[in-house]
Protein backbone atom coordinates (compact mmCIF):
# COMPACT_ATOMS: atom_id res chain seq x y z
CA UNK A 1 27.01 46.88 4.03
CA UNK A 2 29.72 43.61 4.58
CA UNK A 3 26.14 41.53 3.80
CA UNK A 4 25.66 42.66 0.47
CA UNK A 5 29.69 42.35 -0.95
CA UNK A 6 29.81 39.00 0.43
CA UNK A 7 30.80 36.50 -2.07
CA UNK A 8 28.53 33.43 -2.86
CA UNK A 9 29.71 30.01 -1.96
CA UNK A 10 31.45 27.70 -4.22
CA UNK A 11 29.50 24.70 -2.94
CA UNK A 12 26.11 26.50 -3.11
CA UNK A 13 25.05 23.52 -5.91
CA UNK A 14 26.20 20.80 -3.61
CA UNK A 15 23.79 22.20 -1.35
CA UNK A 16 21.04 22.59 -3.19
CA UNK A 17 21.40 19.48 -4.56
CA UNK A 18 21.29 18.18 -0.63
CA UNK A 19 18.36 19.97 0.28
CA UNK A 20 16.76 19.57 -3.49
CA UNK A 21 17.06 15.87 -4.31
CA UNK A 22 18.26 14.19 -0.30
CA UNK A 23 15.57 16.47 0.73
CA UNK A 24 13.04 15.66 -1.29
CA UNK A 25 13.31 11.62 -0.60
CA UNK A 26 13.52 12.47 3.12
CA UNK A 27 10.23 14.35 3.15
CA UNK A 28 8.60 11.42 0.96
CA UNK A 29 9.89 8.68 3.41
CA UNK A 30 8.58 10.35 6.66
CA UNK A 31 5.45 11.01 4.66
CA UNK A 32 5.44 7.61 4.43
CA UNK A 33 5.59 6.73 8.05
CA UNK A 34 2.97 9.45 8.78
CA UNK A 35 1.06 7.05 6.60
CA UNK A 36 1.83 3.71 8.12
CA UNK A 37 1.99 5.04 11.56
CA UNK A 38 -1.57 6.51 11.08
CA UNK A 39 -3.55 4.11 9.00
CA UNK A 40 -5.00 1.97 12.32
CA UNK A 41 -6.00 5.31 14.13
CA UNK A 42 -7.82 7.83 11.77
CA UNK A 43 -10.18 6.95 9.10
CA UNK A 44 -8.72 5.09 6.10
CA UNK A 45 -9.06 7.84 4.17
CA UNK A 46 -7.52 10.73 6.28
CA UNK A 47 -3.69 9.24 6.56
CA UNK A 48 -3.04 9.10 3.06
CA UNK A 49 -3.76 12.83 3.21
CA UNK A 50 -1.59 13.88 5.78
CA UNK A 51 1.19 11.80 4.99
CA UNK A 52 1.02 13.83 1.32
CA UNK A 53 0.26 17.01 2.84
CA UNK A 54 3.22 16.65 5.13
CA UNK A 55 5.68 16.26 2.75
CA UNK A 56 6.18 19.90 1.71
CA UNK A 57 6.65 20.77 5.43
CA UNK A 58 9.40 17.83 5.82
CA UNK A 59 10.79 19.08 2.16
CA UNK A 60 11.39 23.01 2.42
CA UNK A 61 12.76 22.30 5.95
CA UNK A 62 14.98 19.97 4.50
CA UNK A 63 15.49 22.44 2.05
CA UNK A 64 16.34 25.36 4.27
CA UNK A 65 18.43 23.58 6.65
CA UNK A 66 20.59 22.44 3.80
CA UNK A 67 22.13 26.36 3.33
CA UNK A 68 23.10 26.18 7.05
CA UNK A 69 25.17 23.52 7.12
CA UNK A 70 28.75 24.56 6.88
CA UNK A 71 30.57 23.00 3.49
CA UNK A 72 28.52 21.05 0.45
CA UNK A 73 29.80 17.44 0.96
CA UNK A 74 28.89 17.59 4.63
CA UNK A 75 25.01 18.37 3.55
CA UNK A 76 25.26 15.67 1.38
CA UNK A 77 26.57 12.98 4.33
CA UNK A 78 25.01 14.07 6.16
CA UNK A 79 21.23 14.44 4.04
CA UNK A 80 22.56 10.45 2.82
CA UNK A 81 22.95 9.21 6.46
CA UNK A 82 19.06 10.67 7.38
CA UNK A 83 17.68 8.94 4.08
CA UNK A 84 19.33 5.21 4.96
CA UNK A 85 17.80 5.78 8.99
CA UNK A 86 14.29 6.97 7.52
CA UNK A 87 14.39 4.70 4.72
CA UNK A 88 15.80 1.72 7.40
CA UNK A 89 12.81 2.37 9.69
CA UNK A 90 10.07 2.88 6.74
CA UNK A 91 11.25 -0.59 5.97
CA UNK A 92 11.27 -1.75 9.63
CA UNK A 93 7.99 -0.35 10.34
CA UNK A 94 6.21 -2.18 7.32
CA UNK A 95 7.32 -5.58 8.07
């Protein structure tokens, strides 16, 4: 019964936000890569569709990982710090 008078979290938004919004431009930039890293092995036409249809697996694990980290701002650091390394090597990989 302790599980259903526990309180909810004060930094529940900051978390949400994390997974919601960090999340979100995570999943798009390994999309991305799915895309890039793809394109010269399956048909032209075939990588665009995985990289989109992998974004909602990248996303809501983004999004459910987010609740498990411990405090708000950490999810947020550490969501920020995974966005400049995908975002560093999306960059590194196009060039």
């Amino acid at each position: 019964m302790k599980i259903l008078k526990q309180k909810l979290q004060p930094d529940w938004w900051t978390k949400t936000f994390a997974g919601a919004f960090l999340g979100m431009s995570f999943a798009m930039a390994m999309g991305a890569m799915i895309v890039l890293l793809h394109t010269s092995q399956t048909d032209a036409s075939i990588a665009p569709q995985l990289g989109m249809w992998s974004i909602p697996w990248f996303w809501l694990s983004a999004f459910f990982i987010a609740y498990f980290i411990p405090k708000g701002w950490q999810s947020v650091v550490i969501f920020s710090i995974a966005n400049v390394l995908a975002y560093a090597l999306l960059f590194w990989l196009r060039d």
